[in-house]
Protein backbone atom coordinates (compact mmCIF):
# COMPACT_ATOMS: atom_id res chain seq x y z
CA UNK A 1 36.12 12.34 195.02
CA UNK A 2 37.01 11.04 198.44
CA UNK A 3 40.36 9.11 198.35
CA UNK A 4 41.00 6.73 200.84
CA UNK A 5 44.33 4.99 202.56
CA UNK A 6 43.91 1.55 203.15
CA UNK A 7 45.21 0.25 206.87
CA UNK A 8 47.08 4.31 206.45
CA UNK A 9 50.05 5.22 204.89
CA UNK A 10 52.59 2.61 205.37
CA UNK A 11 55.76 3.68 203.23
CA UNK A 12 57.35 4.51 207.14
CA UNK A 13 55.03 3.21 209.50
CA UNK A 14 53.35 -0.60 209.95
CA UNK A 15 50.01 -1.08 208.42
CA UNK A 16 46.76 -0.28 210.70
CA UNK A 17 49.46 1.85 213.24
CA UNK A 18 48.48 4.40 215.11
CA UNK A 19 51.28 6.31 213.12
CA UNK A 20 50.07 5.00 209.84
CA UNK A 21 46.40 6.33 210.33
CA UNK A 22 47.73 9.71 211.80
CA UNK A 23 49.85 9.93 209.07
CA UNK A 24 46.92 9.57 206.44
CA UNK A 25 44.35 11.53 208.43
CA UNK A 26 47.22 14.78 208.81
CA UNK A 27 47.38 14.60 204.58
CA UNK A 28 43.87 14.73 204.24
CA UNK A 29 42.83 11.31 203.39
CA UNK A 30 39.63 9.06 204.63
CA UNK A 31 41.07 5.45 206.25
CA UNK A 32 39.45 2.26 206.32
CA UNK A 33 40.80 0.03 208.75
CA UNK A 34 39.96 -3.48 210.12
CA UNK A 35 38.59 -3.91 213.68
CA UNK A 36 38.67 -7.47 215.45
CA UNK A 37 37.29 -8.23 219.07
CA UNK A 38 39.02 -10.52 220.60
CA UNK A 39 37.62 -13.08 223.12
CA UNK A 40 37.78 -10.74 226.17
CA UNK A 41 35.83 -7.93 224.11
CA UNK A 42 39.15 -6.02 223.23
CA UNK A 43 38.84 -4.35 219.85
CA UNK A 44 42.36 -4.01 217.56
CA UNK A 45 43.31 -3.27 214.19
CA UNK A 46 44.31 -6.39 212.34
CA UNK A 47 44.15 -6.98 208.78
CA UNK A 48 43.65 -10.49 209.11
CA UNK A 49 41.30 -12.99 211.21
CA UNK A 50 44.60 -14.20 212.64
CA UNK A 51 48.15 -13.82 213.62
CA UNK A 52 51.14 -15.57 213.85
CA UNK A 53 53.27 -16.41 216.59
CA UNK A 54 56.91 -17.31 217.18
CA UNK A 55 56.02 -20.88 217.58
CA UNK A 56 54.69 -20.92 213.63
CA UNK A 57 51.13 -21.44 215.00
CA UNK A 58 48.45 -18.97 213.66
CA UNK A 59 46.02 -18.20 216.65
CA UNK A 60 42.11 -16.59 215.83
CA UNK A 61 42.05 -13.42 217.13
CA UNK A 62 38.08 -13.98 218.29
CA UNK A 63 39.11 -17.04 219.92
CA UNK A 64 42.09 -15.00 221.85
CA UNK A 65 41.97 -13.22 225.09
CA UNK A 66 45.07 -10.03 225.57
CA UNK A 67 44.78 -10.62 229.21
């Protein structure tokens, strides 16, 4: 049986981290992740389509550039 950590083990670290994903792979377990490209062809791990900023807007990662 394969036993997987969702976005890694976040009881110390931030889901889809590097840290949380190290942390899972070091114990042994398989990690599914999500991966979005943004508009500039960056990939990152996200859980969700988009993300929130400061200003209470929630911006599309596809339709955002990190340059």
């Amino acid at each position: 049986m394969k036993i997987y950590a969702h976005r890694g083990i976040t009881n110390k670290n931030t889901d889809n981290s590097l840290g949380a994903v190290s942390q899972a792979l070091r114990r042994g377990f398989s990690v599914e992740v999500d991966l979005r490209q943004t508009s500039d062809g960056e990939i990152i791990l996200n859980h969700d389509k988009a993300v929130s900023v400061p200003n209470g807007k929630n911006l599309k990662i596809s339709d955002t550039s990190l340059m």
